[in-house]
C-alpha atoms as a PDB file:
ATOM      1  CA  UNK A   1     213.707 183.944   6.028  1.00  0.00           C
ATOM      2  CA  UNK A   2     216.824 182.418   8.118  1.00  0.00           C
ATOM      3  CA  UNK A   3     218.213 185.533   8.464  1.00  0.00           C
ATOM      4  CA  UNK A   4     215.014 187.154   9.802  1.00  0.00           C
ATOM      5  CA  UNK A   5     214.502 183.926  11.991  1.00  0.00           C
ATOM      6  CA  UNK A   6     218.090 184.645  13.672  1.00  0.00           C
ATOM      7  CA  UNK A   7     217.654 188.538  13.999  1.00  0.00           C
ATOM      8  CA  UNK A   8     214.404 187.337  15.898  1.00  0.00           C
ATOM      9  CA  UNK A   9     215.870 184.990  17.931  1.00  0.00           C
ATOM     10  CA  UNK A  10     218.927 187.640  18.912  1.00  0.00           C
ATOM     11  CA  UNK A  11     216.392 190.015  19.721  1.00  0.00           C
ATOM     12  CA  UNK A  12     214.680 187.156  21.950  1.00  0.00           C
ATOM     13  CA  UNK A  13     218.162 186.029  23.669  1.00  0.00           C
ATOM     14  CA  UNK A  14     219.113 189.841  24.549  1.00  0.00           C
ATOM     15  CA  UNK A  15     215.746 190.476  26.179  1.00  0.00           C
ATOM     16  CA  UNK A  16     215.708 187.042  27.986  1.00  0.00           C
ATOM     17  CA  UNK A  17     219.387 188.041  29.497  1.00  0.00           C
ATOM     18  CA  UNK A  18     218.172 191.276  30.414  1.00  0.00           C
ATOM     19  CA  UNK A  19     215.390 189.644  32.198  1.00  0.00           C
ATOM     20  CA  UNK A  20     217.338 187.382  34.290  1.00  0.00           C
ATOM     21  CA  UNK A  21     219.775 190.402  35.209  1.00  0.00           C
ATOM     22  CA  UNK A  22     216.907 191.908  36.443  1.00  0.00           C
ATOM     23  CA  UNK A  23     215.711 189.320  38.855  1.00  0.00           C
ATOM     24  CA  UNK A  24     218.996 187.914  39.525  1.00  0.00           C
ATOM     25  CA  UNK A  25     220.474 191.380  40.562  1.00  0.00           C
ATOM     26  CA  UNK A  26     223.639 192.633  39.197  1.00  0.00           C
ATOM     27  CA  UNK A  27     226.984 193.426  41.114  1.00  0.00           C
ATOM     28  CA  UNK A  28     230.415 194.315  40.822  1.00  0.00           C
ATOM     29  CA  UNK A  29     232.774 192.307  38.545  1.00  0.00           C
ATOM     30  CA  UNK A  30     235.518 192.031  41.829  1.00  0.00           C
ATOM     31  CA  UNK A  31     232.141 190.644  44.162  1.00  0.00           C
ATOM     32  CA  UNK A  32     231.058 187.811  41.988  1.00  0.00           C
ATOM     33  CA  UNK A  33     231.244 184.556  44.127  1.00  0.00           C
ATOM     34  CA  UNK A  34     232.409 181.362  41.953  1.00  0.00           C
ATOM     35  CA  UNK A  35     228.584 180.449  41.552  1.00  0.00           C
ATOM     36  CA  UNK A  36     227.930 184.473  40.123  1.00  0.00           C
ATOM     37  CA  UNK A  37     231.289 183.620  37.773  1.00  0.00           C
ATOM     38  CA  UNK A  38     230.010 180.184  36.096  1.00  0.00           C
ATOM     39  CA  UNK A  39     226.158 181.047  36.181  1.00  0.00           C
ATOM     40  CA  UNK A  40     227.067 184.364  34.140  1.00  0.00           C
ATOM     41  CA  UNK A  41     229.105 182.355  31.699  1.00  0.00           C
ATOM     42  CA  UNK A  42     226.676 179.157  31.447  1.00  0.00           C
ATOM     43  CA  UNK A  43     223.917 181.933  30.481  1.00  0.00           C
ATOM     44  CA  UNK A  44     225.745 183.784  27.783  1.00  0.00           C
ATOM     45  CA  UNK A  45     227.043 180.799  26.043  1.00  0.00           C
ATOM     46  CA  UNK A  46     223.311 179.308  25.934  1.00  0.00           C
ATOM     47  CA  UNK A  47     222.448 182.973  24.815  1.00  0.00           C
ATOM     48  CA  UNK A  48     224.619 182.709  22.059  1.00  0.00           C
ATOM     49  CA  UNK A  49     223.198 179.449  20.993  1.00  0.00           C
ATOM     50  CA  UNK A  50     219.561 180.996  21.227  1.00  0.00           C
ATOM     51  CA  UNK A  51     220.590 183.555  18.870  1.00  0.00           C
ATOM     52  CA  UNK A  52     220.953 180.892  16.263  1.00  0.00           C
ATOM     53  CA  UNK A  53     219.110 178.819  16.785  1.00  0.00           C
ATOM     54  CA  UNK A  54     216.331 178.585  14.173  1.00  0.00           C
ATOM     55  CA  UNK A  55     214.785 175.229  14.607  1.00  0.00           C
ATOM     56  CA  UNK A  56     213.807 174.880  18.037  1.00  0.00           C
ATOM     57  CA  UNK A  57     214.921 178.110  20.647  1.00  0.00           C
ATOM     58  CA  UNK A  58     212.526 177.521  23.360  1.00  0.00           C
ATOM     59  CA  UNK A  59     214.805 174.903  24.627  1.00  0.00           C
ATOM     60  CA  UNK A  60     218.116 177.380  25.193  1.00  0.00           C
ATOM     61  CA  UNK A  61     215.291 179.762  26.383  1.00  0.00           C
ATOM     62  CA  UNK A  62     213.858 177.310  29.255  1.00  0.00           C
ATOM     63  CA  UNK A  63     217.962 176.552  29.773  1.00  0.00           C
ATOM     64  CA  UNK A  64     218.347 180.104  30.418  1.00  0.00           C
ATOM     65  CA  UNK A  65     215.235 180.745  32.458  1.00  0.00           C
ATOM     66  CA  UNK A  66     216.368 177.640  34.701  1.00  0.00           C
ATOM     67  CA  UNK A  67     219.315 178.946  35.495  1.00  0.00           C
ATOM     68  CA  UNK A  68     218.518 182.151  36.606  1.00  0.00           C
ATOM     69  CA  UNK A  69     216.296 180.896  38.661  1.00  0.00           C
ATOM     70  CA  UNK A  70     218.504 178.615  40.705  1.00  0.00           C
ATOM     71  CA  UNK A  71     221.073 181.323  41.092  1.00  0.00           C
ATOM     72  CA  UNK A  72     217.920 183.684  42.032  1.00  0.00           C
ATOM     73  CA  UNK A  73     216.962 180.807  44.459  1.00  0.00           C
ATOM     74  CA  UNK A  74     220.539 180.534  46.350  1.00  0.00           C
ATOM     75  CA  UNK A  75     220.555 184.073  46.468  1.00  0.00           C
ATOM     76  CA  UNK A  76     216.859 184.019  48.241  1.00  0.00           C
ATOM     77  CA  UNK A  77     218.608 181.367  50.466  1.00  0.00           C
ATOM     78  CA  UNK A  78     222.046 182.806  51.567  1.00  0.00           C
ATOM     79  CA  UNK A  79     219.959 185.984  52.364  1.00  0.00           C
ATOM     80  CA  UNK A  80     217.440 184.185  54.881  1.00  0.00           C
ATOM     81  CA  UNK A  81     219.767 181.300  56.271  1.00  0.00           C
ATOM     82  CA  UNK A  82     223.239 182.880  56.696  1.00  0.00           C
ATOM     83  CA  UNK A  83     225.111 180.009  57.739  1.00  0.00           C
ATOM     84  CA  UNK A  84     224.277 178.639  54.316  1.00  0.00           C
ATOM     85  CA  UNK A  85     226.232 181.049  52.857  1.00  0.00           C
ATOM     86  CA  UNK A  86     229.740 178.737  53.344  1.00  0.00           C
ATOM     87  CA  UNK A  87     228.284 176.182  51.424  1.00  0.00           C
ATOM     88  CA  UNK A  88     227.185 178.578  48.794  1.00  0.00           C
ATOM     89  CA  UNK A  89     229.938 181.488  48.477  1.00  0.00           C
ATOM     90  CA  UNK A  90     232.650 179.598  50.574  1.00  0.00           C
ATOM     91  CA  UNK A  91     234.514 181.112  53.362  1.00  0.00           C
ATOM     92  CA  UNK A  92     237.525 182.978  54.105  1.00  0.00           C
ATOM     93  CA  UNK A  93     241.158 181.064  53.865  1.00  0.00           C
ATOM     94  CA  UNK A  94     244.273 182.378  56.237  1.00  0.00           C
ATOM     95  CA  UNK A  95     247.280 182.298  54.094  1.00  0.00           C
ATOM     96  CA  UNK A  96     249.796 183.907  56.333  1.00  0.00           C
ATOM     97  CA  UNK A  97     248.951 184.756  60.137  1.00  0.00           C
ATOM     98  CA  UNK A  98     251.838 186.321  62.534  1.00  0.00           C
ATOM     99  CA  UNK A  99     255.068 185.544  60.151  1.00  0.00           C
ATOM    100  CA  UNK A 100     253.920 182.188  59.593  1.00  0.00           C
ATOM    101  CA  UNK A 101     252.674 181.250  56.070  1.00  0.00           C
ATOM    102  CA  UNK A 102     250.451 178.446  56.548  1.00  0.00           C
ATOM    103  CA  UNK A 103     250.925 176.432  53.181  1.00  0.00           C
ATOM    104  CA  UNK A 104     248.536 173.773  53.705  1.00  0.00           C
ATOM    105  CA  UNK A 105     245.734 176.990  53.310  1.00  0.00           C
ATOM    106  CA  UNK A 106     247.430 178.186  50.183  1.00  0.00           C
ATOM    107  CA  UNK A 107     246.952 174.680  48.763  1.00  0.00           C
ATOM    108  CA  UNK A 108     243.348 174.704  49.765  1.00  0.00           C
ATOM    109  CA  UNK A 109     242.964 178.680  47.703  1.00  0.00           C
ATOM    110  CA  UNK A 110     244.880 176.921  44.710  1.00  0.00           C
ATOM    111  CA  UNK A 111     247.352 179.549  45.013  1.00  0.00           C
ATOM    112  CA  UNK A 112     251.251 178.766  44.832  1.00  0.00           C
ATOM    113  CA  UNK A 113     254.193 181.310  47.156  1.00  0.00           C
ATOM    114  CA  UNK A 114     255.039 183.036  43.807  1.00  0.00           C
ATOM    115  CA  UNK A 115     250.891 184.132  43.315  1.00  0.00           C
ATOM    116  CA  UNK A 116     250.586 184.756  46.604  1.00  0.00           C
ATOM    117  CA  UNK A 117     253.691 186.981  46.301  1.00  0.00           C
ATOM    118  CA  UNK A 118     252.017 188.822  43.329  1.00  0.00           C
ATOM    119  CA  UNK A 119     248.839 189.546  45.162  1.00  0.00           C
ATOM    120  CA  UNK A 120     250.746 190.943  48.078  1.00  0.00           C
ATOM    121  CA  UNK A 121     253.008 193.066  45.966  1.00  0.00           C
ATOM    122  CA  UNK A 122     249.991 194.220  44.096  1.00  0.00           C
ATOM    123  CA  UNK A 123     248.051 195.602  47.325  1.00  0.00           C
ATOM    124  CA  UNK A 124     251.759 197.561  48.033  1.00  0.00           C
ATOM    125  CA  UNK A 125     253.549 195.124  50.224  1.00  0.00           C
ATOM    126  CA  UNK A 126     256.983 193.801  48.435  1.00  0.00           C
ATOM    127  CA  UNK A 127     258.287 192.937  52.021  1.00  0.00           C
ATOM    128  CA  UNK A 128     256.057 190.176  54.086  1.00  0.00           C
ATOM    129  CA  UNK A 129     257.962 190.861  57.361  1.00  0.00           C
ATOM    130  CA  UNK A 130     255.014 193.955  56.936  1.00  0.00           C
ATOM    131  CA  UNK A 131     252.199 191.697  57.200  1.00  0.00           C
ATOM    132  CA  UNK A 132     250.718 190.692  60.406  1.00  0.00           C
ATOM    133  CA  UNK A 133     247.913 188.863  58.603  1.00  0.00           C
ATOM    134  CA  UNK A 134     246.811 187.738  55.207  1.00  0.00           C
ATOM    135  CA  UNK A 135     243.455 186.317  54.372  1.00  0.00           C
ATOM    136  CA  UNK A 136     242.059 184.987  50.924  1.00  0.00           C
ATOM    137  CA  UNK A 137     238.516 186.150  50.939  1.00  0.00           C
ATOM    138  CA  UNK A 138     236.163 183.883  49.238  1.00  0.00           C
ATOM    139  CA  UNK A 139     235.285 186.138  46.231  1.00  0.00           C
ATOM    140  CA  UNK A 140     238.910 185.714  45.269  1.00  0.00           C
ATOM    141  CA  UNK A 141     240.766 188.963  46.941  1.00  0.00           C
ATOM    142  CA  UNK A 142     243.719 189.306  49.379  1.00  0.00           C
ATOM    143  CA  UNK A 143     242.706 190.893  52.002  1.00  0.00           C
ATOM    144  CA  UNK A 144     245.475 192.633  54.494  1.00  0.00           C
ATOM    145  CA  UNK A 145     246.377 193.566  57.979  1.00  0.00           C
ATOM    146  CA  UNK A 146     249.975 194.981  58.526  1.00  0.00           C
ATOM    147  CA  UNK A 147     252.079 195.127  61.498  1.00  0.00           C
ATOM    148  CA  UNK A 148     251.691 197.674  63.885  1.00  0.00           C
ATOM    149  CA  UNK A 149     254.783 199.504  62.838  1.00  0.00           C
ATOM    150  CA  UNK A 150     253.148 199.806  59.238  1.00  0.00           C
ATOM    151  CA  UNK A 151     249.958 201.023  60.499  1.00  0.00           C
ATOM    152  CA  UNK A 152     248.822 204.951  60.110  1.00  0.00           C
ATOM    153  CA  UNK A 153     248.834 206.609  63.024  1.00  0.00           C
ATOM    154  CA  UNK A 154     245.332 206.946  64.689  1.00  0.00           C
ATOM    155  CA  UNK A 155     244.379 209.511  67.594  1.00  0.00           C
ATOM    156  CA  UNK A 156     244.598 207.114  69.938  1.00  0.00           C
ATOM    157  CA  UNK A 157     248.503 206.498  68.500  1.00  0.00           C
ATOM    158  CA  UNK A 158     248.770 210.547  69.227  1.00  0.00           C
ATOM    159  CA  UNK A 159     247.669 210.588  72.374  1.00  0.00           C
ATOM    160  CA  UNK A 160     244.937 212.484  70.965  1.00  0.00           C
ATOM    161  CA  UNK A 161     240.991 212.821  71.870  1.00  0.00           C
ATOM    162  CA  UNK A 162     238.392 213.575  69.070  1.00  0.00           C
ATOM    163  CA  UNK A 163     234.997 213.995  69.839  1.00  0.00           C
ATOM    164  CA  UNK A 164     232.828 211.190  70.066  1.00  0.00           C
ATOM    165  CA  UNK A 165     230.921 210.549  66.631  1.00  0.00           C
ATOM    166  CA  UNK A 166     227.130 211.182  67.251  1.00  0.00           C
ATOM    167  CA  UNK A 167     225.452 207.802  67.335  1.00  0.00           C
ATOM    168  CA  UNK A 168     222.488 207.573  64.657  1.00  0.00           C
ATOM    169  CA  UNK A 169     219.511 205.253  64.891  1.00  0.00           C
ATOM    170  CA  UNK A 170     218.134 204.160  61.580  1.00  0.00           C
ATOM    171  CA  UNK A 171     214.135 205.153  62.220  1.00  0.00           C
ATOM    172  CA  UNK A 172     213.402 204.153  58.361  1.00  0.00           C
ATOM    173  CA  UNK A 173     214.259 200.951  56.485  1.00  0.00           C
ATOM    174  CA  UNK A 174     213.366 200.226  52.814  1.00  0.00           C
ATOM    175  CA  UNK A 175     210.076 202.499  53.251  1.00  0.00           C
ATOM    176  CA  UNK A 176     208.844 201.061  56.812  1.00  0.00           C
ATOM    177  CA  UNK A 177     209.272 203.034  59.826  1.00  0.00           C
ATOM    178  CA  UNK A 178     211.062 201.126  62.410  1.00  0.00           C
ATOM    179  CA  UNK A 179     208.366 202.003  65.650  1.00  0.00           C
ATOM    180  CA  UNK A 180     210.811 200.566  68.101  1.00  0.00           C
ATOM    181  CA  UNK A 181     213.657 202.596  67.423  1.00  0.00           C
ATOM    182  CA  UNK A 182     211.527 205.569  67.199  1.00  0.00           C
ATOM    183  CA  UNK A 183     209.885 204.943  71.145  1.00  0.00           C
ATOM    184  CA  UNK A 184     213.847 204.410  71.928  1.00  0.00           C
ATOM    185  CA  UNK A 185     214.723 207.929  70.915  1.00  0.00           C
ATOM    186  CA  UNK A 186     211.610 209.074  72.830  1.00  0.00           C
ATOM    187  CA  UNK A 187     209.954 210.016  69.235  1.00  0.00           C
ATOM    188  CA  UNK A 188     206.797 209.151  67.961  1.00  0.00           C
ATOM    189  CA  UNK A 189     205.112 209.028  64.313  1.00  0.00           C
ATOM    190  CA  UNK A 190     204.040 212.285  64.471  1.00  0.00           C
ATOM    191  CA  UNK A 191     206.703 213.968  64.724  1.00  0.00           C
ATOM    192  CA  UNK A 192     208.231 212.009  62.060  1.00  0.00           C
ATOM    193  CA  UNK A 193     206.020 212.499  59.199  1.00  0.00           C
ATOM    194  CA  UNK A 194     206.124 216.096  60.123  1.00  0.00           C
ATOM    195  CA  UNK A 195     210.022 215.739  59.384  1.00  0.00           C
ATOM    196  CA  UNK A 196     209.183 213.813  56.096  1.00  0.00           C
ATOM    197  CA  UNK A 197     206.986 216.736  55.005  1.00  0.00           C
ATOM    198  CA  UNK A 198     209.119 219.951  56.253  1.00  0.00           C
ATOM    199  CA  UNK A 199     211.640 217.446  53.752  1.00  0.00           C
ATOM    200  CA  UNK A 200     209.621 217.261  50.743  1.00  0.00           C
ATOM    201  CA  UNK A 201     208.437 213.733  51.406  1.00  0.00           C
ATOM    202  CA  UNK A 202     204.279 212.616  51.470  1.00  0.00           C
ATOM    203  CA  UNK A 203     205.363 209.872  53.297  1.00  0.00           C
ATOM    204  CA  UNK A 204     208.281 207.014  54.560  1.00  0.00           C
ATOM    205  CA  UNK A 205     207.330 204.586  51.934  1.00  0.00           C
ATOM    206  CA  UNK A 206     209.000 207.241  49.413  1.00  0.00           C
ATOM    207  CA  UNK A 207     212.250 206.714  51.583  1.00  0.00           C
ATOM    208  CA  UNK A 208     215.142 204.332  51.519  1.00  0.00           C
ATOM    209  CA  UNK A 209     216.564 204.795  54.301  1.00  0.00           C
ATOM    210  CA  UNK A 210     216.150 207.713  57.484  1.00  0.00           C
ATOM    211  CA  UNK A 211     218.335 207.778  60.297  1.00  0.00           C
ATOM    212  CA  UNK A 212     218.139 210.052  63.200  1.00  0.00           C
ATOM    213  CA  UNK A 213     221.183 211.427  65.307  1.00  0.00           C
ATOM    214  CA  UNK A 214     221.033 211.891  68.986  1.00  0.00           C
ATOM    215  CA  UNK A 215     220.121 215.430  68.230  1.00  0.00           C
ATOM    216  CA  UNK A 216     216.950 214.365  66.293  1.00  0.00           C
ATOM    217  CA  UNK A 217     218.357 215.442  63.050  1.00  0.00           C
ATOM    218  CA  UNK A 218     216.900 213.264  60.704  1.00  0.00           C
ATOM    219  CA  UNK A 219     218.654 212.773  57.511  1.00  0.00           C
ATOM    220  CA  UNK A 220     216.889 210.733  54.527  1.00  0.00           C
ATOM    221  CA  UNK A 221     217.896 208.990  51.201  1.00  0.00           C
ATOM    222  CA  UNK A 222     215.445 208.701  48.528  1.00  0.00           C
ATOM    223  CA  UNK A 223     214.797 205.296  47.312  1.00  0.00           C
ATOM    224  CA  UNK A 224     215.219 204.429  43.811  1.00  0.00           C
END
């Protein structure tokens, strides 16, 4: 009976993290913030500890379910109220900033010269008379401008004049079609759903994302 009572409650604990993925979102190992990092691991070790636990699980369970919905909440919040977002995420550190390594800053990262070195070293730099600027980003990567000398070349560098990029005007967001930027272009909604149709699309709602060039091409993603 125990044994059936823990395969249960395994079963339970792998749905209930699956859940909470869900709602929380899920992104990149390299762009979790420190919050991301110790919510992750606060959830899996209660998860393990819902797996066996035979006696009384819904408390890990409403442990789990609590936590995913703070870090669901300050997610919520960062995306409305930007200027939360340095309380929440942190912000970017200058470590080193025309030659000069500022050391009170690499205190401040936790990072000592030799780590710092690493990280440079790692990213392709080995000398740091190369770097014009170095900044510790708040999801834990170096991030790197060079000197001008260490640059690549750009057309401008060449003396060179490419042809200006045509500008495109996003005329669908997330499935709503952005009126405004349609009038802009001197387009209406007619003429766009005929472009959804000649496309294969019913209508915009089916579409992620449509943006227009200054040719009217319209070009659409699907959404998912």
């Amino acid at each position: 009976m125990d044994i059936l009572t823990v395969i249960l409650t395994t079963l339970l604990s792998a749905a209930a993290l699956f859940v909470i993925a869900k709602i929380v979102g899920h992104r990149q190992i390299a762009q979790l913030d420190f919050f991301d990092y110790i919510t992750g691991i606060t959830i899996g070790s209660i998860a393990a500890e819902l797996a066996t636990e035979l006696e009384e699980p819904e408390k890990p369970l409403i442990a789990m379910i609590v936590y995913g919905a703070v870090a669901y909440g300050l997610s919520v919040i960062s995306r409305k109220y930007p200027r939360s977002r340095k309380y929440i995420n942190g912000t970017p550190t200058i470590l080193m900033d025309n030659g000069k390594l500022y050391r009170e800053n690499l205190k401040k990262a936790k990072l000592d010269l030799s780590e710092f070195m690493v990280m440079c070293r790692e990213l392709g730099y080995f000398d740091l008379t190369a770097i014009q600027t170095a900044i510790f980003e708040y999801n834990g990567k170096l991030t790197i401008l060079p000197v001008s000398a260490q640059r690549p070349a750009t057309p401008a560098d060449l003396q060179l004049a490419p042809a200006p990029a045509a500008m495109q005007t996003e005329v669908i967001l997330d499935g709503r079609i952005l009126n405004g930027n349609l009038k802009r272009m001197g387009l209406n909604p007619q003429w766009l759903q005929k472009q959804l149709e000649a496309q294969g699309y019913r209508s915009a709602k089916e579409v992620f994302l449509g943006v227009c060039g200054g040719d009217h091409t319209l070009t659409l993603f699907a959404g998912e």
